[in-house]
N, C-alpha and C. Protein backbone atom coordinates (compact mmCIF):
# COMPACT_ATOMS: atom_id res chain seq x y z
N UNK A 1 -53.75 15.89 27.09
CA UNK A 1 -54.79 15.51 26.16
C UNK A 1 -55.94 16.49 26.26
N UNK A 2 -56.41 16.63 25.17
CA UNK A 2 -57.90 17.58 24.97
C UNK A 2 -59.06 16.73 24.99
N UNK A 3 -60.17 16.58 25.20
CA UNK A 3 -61.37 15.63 24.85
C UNK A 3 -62.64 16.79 25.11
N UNK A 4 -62.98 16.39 23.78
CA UNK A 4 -63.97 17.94 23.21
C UNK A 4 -65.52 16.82 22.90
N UNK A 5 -66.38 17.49 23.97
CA UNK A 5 -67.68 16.29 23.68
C UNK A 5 -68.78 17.66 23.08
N UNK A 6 -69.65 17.17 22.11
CA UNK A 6 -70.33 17.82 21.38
C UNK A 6 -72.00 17.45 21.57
N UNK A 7 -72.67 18.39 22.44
CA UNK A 7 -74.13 18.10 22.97
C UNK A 7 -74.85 17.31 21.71
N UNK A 8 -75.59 16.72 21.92
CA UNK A 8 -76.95 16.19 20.53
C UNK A 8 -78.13 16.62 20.97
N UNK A 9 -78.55 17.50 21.94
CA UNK A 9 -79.63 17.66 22.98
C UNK A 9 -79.48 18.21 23.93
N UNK A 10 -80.54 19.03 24.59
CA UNK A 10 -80.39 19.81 25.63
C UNK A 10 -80.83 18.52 26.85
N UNK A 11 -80.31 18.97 27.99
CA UNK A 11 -80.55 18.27 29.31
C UNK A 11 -79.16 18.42 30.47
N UNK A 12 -79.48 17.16 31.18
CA UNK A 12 -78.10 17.24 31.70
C UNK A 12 -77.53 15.55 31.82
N UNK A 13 -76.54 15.65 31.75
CA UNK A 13 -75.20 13.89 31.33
C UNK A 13 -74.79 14.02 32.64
N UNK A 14 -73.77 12.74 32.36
CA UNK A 14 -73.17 12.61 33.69
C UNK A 14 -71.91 11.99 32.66
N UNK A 15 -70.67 12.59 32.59
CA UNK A 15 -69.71 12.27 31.93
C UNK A 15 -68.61 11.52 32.99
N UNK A 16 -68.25 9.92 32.55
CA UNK A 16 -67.45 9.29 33.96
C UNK A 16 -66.57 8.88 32.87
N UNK A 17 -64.70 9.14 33.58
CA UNK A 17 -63.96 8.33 32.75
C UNK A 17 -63.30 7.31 33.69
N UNK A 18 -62.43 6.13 33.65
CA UNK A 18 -61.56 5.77 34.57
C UNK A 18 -60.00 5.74 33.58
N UNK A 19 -59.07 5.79 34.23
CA UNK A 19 -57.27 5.69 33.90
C UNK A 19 -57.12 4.17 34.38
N UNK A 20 -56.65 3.21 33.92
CA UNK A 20 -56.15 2.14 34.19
C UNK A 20 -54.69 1.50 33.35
N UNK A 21 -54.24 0.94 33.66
CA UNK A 21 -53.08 0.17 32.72
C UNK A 21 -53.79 -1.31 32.38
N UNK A 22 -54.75 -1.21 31.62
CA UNK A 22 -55.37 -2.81 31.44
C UNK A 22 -54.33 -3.73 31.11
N UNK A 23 -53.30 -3.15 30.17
CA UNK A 23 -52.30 -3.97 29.64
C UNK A 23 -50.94 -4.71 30.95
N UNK A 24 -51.27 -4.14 31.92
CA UNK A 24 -50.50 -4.39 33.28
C UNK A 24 -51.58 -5.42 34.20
N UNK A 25 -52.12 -5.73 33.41
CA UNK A 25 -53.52 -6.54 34.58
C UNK A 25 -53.63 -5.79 35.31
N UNK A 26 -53.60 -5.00 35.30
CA UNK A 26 -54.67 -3.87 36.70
C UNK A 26 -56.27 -4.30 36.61
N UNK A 27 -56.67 -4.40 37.91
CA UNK A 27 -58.09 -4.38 37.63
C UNK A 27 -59.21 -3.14 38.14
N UNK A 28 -58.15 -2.60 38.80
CA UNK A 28 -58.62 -1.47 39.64
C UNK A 28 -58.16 -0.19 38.87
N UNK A 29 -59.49 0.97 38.77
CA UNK A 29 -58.70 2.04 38.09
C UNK A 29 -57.63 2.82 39.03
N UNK A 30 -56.47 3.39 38.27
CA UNK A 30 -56.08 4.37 39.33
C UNK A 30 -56.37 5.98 39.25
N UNK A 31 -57.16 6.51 38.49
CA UNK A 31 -58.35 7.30 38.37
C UNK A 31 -59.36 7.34 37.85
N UNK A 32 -60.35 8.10 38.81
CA UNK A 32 -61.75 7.98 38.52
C UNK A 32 -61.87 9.54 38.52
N UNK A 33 -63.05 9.66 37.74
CA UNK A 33 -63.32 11.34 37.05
C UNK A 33 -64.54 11.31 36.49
N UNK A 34 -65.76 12.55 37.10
CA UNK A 34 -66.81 12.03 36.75
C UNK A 34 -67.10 13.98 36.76
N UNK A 35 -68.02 13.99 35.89
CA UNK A 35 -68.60 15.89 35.63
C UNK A 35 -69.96 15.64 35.51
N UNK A 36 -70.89 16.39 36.00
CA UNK A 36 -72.35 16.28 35.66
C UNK A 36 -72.07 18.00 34.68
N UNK A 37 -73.26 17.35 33.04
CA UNK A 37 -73.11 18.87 32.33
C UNK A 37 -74.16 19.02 32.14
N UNK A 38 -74.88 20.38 32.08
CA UNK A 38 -75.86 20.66 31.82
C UNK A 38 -75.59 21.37 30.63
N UNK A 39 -76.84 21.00 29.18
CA UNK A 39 -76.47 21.42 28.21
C UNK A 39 -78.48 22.46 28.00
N UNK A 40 -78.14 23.95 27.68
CA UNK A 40 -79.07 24.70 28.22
C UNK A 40 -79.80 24.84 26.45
């Protein structure tokens, strides 16, 4: 997969995703993924 995020503003984000199977009752992710961006 590609995932293309497009600034609205300069600063800096903190972009967090998690992976889960919600549809499996998982309640726990089984990945976590987090980027700090600085947009100049």
């Amino acid at each position: 997969e590609v995932w293309t995020f497009n600034p609205l503003k300069k600063g800096t984000s903190t972009i967090s995703m998690e992976y889960t199977h919600y549809w499996d009752g998982e309640e726990e992710p089984m990945l976590t993924f987090a980027l700090t961006v600085v947009v100049k």
